[in-house]
PDB file of N, CA and C in Angstrom:
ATOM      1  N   UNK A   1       0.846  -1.158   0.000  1.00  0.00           N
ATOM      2  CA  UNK A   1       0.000   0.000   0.000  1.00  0.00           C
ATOM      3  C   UNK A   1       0.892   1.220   0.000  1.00  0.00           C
ATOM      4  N   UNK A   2       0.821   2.267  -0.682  1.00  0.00           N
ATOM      5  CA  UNK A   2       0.884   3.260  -0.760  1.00  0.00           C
ATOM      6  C   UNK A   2       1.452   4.328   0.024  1.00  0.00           C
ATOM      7  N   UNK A   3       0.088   4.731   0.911  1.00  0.00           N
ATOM      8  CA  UNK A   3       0.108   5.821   1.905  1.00  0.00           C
ATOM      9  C   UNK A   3       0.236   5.062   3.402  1.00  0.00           C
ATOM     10  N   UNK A   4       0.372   5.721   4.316  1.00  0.00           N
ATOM     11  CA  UNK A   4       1.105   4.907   5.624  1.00  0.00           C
ATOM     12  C   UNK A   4       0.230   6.704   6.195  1.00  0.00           C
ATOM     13  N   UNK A   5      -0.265   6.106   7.321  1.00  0.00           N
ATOM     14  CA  UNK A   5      -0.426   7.103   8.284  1.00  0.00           C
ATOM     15  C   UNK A   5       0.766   7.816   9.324  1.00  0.00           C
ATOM     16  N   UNK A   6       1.219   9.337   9.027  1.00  0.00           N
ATOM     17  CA  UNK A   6       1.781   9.679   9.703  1.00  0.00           C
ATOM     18  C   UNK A   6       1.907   9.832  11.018  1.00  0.00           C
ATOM     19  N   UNK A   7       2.970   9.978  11.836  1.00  0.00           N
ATOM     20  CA  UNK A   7       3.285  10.501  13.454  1.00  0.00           C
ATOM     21  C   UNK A   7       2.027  11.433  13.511  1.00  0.00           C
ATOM     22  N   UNK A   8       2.665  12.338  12.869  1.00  0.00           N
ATOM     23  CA  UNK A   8       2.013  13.649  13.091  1.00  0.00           C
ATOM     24  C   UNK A   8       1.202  13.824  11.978  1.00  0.00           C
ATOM     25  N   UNK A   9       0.070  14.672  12.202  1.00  0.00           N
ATOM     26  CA  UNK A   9      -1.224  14.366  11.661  1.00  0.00           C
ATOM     27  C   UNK A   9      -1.185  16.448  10.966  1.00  0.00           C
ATOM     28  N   UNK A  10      -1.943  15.760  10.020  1.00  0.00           N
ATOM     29  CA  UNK A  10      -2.115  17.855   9.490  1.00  0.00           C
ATOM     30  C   UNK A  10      -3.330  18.357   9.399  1.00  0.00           C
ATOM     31  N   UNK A  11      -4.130  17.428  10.604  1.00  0.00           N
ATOM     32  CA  UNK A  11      -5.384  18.050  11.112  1.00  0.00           C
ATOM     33  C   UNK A  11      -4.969  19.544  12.144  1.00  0.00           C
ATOM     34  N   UNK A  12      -3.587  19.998  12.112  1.00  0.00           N
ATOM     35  CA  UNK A  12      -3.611  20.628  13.243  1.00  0.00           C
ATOM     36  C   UNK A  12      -3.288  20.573  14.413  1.00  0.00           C
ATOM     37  N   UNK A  13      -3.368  18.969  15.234  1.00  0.00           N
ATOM     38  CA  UNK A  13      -3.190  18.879  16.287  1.00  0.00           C
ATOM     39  C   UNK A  13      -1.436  18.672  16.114  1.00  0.00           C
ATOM     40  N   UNK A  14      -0.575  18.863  17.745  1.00  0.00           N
ATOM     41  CA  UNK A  14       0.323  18.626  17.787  1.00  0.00           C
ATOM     42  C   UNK A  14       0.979  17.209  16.887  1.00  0.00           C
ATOM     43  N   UNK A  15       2.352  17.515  17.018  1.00  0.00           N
ATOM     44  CA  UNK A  15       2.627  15.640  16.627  1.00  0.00           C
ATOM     45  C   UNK A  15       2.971  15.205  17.965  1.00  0.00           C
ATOM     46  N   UNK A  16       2.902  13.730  17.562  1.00  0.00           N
ATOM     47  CA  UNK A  16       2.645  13.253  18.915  1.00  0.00           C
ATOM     48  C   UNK A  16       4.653  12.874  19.262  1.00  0.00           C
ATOM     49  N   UNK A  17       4.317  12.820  20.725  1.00  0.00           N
ATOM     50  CA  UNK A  17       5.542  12.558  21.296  1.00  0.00           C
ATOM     51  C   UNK A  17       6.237  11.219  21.449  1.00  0.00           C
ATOM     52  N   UNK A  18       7.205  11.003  20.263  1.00  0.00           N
ATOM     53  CA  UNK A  18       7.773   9.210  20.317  1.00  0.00           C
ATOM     54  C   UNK A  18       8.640   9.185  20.729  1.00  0.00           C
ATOM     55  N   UNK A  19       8.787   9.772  22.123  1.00  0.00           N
ATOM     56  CA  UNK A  19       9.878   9.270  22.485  1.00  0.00           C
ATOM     57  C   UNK A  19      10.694   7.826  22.579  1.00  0.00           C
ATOM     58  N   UNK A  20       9.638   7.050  22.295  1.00  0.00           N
ATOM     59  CA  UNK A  20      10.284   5.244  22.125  1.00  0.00           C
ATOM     60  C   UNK A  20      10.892   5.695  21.440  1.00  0.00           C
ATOM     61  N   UNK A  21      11.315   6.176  20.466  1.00  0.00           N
ATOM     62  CA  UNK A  21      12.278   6.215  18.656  1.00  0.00           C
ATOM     63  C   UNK A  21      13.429   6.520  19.329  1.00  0.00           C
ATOM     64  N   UNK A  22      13.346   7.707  20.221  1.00  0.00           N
ATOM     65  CA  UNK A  22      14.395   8.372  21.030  1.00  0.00           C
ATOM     66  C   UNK A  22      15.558   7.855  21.448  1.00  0.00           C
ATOM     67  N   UNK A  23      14.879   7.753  22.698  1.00  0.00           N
ATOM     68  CA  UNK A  23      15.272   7.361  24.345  1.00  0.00           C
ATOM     69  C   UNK A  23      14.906   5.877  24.957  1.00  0.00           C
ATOM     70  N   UNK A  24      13.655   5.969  23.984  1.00  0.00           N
ATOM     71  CA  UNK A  24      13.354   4.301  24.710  1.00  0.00           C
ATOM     72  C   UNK A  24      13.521   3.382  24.157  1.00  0.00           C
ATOM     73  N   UNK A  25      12.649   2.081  23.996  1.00  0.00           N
ATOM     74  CA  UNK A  25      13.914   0.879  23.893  1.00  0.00           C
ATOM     75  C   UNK A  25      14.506   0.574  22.265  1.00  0.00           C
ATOM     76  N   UNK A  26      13.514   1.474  21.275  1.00  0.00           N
ATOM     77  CA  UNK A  26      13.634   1.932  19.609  1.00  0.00           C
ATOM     78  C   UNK A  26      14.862   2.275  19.411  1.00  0.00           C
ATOM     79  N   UNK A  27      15.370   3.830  20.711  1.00  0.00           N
ATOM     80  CA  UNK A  27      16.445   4.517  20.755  1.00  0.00           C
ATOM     81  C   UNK A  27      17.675   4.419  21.614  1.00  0.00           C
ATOM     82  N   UNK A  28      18.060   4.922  21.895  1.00  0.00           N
ATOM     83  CA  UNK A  28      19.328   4.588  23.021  1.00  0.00           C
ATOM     84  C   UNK A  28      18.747   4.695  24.406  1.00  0.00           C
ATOM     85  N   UNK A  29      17.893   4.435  24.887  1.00  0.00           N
ATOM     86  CA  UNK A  29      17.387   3.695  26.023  1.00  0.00           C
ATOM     87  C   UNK A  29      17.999   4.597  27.100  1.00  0.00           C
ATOM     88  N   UNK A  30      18.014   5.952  26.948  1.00  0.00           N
ATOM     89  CA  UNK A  30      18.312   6.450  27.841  1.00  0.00           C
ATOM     90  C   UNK A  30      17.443   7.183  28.741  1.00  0.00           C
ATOM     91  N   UNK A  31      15.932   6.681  28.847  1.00  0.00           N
ATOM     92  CA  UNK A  31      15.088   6.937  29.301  1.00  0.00           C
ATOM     93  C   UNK A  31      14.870   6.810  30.979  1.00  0.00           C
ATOM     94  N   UNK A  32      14.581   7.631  31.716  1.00  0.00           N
ATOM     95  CA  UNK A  32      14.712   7.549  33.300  1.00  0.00           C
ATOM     96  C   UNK A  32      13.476   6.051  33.439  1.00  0.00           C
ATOM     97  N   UNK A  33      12.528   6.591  32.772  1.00  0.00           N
ATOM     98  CA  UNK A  33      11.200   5.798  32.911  1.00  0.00           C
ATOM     99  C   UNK A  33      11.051   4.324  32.749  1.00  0.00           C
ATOM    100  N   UNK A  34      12.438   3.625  32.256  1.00  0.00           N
ATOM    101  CA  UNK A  34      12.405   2.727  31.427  1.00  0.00           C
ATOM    102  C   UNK A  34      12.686   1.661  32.660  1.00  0.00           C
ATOM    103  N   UNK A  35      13.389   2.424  33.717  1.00  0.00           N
ATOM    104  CA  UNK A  35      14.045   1.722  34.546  1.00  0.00           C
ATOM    105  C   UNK A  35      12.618   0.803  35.511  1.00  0.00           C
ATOM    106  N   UNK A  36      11.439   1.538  35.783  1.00  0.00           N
ATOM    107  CA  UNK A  36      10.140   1.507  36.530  1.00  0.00           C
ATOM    108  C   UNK A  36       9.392   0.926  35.572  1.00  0.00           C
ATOM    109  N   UNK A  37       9.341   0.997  33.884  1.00  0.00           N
ATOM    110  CA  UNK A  37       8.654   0.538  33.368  1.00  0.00           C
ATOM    111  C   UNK A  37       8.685  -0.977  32.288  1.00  0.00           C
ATOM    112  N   UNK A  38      10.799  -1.110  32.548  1.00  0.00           N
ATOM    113  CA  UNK A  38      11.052  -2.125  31.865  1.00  0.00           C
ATOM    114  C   UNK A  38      10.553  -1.903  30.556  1.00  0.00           C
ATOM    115  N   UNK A  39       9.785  -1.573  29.953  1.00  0.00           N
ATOM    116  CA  UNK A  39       9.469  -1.499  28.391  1.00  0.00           C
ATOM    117  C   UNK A  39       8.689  -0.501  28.000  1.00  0.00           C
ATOM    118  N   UNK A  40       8.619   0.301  26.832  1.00  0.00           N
ATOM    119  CA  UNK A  40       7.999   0.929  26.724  1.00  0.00           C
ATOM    120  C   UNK A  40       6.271   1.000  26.478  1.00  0.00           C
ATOM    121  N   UNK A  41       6.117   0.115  26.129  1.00  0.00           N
ATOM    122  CA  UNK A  41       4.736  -0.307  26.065  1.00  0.00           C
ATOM    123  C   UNK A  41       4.266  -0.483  27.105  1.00  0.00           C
ATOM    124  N   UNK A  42       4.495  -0.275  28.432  1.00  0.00           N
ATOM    125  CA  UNK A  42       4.035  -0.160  29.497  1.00  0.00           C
ATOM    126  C   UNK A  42       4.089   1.430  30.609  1.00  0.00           C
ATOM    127  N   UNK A  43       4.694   2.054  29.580  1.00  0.00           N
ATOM    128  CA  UNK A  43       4.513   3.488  29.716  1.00  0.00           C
ATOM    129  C   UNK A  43       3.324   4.505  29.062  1.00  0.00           C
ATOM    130  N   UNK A  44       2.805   5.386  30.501  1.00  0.00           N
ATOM    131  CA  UNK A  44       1.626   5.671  29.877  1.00  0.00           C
ATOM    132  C   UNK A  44       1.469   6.547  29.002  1.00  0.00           C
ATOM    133  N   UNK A  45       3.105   7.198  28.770  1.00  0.00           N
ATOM    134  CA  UNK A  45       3.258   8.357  27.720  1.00  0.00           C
ATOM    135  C   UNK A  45       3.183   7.486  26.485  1.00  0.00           C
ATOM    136  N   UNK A  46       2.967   6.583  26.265  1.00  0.00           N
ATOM    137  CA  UNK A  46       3.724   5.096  25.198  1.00  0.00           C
ATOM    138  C   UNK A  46       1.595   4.915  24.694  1.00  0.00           C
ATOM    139  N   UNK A  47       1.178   4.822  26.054  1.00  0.00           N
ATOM    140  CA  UNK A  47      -0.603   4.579  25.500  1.00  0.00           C
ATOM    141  C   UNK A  47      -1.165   5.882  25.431  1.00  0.00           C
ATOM    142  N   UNK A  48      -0.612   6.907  25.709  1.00  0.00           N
ATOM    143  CA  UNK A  48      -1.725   8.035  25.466  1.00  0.00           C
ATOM    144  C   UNK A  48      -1.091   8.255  23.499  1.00  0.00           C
ATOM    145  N   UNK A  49      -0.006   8.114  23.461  1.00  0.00           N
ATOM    146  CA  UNK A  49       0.075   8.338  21.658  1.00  0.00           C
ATOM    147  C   UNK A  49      -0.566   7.654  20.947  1.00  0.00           C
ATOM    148  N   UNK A  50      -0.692   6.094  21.394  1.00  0.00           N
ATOM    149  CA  UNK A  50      -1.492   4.840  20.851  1.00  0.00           C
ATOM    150  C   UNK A  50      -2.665   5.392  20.894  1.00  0.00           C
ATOM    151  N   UNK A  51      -3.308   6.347  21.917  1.00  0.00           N
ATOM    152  CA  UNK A  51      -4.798   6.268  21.814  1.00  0.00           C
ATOM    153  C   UNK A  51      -5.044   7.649  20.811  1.00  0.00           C
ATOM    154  N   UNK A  52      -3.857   8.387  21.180  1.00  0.00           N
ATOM    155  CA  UNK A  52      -4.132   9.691  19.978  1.00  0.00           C
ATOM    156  C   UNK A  52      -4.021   8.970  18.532  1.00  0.00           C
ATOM    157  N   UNK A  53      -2.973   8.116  18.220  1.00  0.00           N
ATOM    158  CA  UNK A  53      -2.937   7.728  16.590  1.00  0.00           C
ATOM    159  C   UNK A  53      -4.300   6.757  16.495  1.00  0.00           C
ATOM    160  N   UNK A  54      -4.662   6.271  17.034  1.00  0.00           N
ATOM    161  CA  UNK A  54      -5.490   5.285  16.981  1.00  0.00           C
ATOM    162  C   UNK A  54      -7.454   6.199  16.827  1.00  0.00           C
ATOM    163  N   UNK A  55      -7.394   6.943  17.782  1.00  0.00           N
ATOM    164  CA  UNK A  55      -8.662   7.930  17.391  1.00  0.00           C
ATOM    165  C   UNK A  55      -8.578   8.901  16.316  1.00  0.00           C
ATOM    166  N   UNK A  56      -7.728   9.526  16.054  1.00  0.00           N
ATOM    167  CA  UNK A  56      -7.542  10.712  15.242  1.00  0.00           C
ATOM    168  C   UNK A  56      -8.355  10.296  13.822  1.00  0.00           C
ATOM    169  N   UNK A  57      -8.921  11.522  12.977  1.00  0.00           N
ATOM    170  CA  UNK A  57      -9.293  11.358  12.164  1.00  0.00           C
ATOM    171  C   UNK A  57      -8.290  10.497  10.516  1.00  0.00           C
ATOM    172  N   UNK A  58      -8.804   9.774   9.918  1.00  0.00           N
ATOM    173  CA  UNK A  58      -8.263   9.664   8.611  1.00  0.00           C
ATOM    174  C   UNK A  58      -7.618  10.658   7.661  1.00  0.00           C
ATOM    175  N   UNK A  59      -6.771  10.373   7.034  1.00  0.00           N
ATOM    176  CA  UNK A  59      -6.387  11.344   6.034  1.00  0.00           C
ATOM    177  C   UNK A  59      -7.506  11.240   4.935  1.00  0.00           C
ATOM    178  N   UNK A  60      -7.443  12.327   3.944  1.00  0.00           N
ATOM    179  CA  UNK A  60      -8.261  11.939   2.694  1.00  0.00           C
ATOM    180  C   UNK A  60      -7.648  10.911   1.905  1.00  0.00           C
ATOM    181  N   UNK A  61      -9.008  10.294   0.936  1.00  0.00           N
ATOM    182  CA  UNK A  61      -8.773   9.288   0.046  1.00  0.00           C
ATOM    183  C   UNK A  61      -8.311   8.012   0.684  1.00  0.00           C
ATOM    184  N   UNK A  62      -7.396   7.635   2.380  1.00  0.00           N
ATOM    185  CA  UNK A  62      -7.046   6.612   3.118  1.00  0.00           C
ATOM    186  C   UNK A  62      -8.211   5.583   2.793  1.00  0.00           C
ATOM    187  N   UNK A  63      -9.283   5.628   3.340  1.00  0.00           N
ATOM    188  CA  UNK A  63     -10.274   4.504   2.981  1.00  0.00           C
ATOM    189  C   UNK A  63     -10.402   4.087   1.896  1.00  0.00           C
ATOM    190  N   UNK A  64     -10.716   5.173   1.061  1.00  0.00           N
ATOM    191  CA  UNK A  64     -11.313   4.934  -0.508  1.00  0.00           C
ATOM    192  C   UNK A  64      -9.954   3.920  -1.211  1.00  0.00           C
ATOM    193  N   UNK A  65      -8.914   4.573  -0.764  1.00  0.00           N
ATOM    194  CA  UNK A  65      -7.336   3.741  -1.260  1.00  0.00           C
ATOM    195  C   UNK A  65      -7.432   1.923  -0.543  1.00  0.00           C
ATOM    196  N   UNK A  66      -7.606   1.816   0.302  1.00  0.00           N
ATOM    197  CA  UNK A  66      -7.884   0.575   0.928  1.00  0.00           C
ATOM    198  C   UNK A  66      -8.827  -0.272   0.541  1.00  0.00           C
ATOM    199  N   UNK A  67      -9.984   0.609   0.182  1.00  0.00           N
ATOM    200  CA  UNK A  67     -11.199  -0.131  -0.390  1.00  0.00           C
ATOM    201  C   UNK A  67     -10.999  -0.806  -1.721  1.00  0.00           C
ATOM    202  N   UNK A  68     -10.607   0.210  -2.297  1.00  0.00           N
ATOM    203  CA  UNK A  68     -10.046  -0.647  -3.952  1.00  0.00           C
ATOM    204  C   UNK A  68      -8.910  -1.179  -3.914  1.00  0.00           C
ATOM    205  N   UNK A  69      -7.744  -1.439  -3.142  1.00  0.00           N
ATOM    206  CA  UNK A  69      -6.918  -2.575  -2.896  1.00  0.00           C
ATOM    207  C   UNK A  69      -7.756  -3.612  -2.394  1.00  0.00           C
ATOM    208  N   UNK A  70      -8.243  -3.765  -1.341  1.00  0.00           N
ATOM    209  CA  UNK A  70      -9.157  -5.249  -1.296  1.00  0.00           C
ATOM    210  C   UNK A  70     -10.247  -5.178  -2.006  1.00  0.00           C
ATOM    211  N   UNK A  71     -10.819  -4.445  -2.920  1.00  0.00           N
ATOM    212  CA  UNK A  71     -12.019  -4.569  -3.632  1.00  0.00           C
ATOM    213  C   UNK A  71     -11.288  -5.882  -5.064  1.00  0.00           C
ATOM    214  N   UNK A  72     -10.197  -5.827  -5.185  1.00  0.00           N
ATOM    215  CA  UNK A  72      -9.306  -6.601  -6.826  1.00  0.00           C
ATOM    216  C   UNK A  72      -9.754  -7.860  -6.234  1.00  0.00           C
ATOM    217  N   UNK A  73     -10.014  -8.833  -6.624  1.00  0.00           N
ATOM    218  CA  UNK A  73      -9.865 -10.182  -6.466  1.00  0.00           C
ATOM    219  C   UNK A  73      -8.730 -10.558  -7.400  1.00  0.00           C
ATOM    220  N   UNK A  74      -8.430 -11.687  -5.890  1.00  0.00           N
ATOM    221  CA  UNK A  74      -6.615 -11.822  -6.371  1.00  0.00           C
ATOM    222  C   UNK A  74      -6.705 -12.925  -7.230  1.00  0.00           C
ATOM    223  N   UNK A  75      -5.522 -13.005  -7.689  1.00  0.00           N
ATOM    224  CA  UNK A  75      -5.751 -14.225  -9.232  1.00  0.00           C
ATOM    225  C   UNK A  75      -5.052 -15.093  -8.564  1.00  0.00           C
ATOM    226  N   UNK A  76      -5.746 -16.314  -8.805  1.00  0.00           N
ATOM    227  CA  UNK A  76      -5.011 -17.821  -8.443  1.00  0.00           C
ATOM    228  C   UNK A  76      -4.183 -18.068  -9.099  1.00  0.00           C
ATOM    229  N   UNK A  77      -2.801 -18.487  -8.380  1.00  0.00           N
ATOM    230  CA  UNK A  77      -1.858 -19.409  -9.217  1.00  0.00           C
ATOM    231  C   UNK A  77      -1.797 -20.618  -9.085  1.00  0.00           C
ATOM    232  N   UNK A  78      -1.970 -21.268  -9.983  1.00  0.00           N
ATOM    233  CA  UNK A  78      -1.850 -23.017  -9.739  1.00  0.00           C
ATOM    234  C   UNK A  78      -0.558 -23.466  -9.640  1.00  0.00           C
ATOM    235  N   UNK A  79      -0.097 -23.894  -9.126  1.00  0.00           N
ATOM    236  CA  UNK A  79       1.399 -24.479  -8.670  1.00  0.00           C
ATOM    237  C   UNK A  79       1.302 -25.691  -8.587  1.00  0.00           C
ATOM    238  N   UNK A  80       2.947 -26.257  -9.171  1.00  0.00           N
ATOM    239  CA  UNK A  80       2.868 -27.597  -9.465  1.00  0.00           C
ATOM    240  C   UNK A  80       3.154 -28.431  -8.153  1.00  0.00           C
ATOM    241  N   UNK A  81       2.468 -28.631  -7.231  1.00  0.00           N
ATOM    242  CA  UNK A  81       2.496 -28.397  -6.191  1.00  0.00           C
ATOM    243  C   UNK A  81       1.751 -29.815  -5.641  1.00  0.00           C
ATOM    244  N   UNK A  82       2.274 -30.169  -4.483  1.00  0.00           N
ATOM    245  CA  UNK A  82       1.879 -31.923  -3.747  1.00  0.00           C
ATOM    246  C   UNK A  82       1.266 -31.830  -2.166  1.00  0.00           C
ATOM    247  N   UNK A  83       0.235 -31.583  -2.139  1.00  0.00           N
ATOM    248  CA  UNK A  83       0.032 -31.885  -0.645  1.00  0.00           C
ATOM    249  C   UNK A  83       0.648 -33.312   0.000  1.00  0.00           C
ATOM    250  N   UNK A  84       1.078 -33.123   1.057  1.00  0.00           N
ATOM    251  CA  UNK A  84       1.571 -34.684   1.445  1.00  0.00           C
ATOM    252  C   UNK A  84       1.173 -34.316   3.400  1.00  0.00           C
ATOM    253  N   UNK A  85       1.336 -35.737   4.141  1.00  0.00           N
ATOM    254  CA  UNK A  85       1.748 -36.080   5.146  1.00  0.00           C
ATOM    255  C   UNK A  85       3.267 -36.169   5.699  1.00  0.00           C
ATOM    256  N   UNK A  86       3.660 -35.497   6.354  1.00  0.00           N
ATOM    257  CA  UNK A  86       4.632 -36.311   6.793  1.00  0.00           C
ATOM    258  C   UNK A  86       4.909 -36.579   8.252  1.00  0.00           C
ATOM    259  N   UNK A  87       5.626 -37.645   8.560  1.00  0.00           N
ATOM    260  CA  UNK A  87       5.872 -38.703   9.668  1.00  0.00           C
ATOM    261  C   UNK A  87       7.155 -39.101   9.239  1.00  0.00           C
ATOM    262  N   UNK A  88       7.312 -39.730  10.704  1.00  0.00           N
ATOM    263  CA  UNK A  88       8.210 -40.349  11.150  1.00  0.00           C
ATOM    264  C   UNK A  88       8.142 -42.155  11.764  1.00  0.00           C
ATOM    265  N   UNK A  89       8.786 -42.999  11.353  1.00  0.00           N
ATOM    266  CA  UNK A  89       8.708 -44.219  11.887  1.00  0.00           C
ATOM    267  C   UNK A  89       9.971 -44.445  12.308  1.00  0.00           C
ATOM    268  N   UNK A  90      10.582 -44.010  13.385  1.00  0.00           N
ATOM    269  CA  UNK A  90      11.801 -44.572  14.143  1.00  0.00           C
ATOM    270  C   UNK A  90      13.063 -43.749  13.876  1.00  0.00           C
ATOM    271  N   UNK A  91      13.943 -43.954  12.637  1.00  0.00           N
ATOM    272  CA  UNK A  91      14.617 -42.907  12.193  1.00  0.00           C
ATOM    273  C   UNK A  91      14.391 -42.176  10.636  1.00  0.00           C
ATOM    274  N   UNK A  92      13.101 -43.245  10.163  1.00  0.00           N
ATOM    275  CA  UNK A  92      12.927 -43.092   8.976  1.00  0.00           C
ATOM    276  C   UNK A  92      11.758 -41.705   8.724  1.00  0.00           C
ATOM    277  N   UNK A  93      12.124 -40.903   8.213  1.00  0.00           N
ATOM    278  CA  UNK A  93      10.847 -39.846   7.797  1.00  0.00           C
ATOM    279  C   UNK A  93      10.187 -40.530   6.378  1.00  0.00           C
ATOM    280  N   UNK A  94       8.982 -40.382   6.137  1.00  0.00           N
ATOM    281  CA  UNK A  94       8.445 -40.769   5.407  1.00  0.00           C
ATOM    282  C   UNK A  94       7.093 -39.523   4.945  1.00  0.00           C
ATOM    283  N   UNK A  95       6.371 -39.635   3.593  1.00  0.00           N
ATOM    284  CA  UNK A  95       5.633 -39.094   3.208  1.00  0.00           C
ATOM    285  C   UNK A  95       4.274 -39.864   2.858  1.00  0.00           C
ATOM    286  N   UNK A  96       3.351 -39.511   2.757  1.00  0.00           N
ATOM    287  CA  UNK A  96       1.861 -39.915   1.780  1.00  0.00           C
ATOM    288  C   UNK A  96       1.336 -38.549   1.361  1.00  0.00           C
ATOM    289  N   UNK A  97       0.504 -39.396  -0.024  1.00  0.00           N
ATOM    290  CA  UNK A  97      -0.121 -38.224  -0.089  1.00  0.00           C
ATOM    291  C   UNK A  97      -0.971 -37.997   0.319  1.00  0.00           C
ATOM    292  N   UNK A  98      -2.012 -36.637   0.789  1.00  0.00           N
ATOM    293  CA  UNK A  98      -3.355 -36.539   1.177  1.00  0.00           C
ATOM    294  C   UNK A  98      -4.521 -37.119   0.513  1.00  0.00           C
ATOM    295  N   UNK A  99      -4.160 -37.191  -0.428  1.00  0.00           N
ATOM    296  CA  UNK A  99      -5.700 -37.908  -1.131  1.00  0.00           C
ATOM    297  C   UNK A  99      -5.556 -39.403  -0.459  1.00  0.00           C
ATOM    298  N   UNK A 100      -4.922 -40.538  -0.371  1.00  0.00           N
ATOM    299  CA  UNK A 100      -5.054 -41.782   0.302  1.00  0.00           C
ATOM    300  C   UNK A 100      -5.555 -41.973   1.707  1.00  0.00           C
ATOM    301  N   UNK A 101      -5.748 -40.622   2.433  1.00  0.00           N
ATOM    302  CA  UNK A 101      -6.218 -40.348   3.705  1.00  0.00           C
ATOM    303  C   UNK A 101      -7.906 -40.739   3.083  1.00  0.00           C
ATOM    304  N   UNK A 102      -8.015 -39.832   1.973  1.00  0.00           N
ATOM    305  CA  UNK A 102      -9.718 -39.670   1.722  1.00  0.00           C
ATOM    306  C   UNK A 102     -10.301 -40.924   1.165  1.00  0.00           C
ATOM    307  N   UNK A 103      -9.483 -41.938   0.442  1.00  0.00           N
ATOM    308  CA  UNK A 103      -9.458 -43.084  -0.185  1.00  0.00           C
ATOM    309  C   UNK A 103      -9.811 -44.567   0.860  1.00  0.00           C
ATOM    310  N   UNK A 104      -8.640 -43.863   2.266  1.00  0.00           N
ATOM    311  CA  UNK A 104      -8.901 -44.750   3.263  1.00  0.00           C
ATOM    312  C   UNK A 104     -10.251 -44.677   3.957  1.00  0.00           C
ATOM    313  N   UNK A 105     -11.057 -43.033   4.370  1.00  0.00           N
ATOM    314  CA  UNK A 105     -11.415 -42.698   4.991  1.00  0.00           C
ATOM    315  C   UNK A 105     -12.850 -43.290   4.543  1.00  0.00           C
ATOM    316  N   UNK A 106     -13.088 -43.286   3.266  1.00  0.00           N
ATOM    317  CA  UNK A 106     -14.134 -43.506   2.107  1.00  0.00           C
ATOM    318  C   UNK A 106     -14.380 -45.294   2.312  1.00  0.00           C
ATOM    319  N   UNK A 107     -13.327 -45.925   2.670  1.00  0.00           N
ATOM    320  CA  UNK A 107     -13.010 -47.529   2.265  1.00  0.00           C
ATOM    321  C   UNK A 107     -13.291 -47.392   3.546  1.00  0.00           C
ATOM    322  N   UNK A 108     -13.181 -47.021   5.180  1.00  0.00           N
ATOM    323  CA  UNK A 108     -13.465 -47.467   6.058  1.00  0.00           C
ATOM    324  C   UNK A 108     -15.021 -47.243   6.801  1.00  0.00           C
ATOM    325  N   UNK A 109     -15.685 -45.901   5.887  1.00  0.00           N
ATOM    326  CA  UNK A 109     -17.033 -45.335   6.098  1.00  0.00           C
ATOM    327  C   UNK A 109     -17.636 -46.717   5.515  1.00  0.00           C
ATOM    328  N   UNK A 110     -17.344 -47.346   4.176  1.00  0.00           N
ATOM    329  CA  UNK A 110     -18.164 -48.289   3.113  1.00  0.00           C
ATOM    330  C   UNK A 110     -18.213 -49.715   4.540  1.00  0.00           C
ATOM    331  N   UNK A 111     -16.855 -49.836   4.787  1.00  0.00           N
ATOM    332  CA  UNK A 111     -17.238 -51.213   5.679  1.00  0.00           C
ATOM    333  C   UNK A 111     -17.418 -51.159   6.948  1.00  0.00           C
ATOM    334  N   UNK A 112     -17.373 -49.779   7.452  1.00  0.00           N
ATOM    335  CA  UNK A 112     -18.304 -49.756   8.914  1.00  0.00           C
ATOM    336  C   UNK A 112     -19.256 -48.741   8.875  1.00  0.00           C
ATOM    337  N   UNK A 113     -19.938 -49.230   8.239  1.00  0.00           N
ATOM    338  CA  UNK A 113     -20.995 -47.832   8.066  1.00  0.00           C
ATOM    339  C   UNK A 113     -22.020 -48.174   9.276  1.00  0.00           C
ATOM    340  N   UNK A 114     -21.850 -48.943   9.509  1.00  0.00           N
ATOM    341  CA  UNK A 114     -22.905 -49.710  10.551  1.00  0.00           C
ATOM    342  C   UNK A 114     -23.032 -48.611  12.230  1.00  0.00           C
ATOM    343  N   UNK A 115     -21.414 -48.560  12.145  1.00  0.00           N
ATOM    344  CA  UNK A 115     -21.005 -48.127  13.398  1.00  0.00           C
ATOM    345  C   UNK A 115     -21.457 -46.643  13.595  1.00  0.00           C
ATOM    346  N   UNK A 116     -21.773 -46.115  12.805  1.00  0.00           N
ATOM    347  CA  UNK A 116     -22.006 -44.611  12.454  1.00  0.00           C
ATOM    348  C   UNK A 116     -23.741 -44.013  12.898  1.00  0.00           C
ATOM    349  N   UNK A 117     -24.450 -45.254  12.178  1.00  0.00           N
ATOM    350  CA  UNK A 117     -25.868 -45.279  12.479  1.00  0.00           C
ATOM    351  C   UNK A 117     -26.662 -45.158  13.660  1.00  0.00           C
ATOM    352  N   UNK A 118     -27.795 -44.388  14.035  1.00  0.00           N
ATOM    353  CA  UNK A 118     -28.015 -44.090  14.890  1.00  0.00           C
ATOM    354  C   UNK A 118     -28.649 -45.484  15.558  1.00  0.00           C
ATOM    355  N   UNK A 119     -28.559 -45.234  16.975  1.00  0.00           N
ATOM    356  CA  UNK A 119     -29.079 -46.749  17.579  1.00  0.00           C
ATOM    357  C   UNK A 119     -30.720 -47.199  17.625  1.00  0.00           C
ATOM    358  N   UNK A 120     -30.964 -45.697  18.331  1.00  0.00           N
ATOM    359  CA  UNK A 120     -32.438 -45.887  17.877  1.00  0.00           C
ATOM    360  C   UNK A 120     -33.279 -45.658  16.733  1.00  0.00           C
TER     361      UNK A 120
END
């Protein structure tokens, strides 16, 4: 994508204060706070920016740009490609393929179908 939402916003309001990039654990960690808070994400100067970037209004066109990136339906590539199992028997790794699961599964429904049926 494109556009990336900025720090600082040009609604006007201040930009916000990162000090993580700084001082904290982003920057040279020379933060007093870091010592009481061990990380920055547990600083409340750290959630009041999260809650300013996180409420603040959209830029223009942001949605409309997002909307028609997931509006494309993506094109399938077929790849020459093997689903398999794999296991282990002792030191030996071994493979199957997935379809013999459905082959078995099909061959064991046909001769116990019995077991499946309701009792009453």
């Amino acid at each position: 994508m494109h556009s990336q939402l900025p720090i600082s916003s040009d609604t006007g309001s201040p930009p916000i204060h990162d000090c993580w990039n700084r001082i904290g654990v982003r920057g040279d960690e020379s933060c007093v706070e870091l010592e009481k808070h061990v990380h920055c994400r547990n600083c409340p100067i750290y959630s009041a920016a999260a809650v300013r970037l996180l409420d603040r209004e959209l830029p223009a066109g942001y949605r409309s740009e997002w909307t028609e990136h997931f509006a494309h339906v993506a094109q399938e590539v077929e790849l020459d490609t093997h689903s398999v199992l794999v296991f282990r028997i002792g030191l030996e790794w071994l493979a199957l393929p997935v379809g013999i699961f459905l082959a078995v599964s099909l061959l064991f429904l046909s001769i116990y179908k019995w077991a499946f049926e309701p009792v009453h």
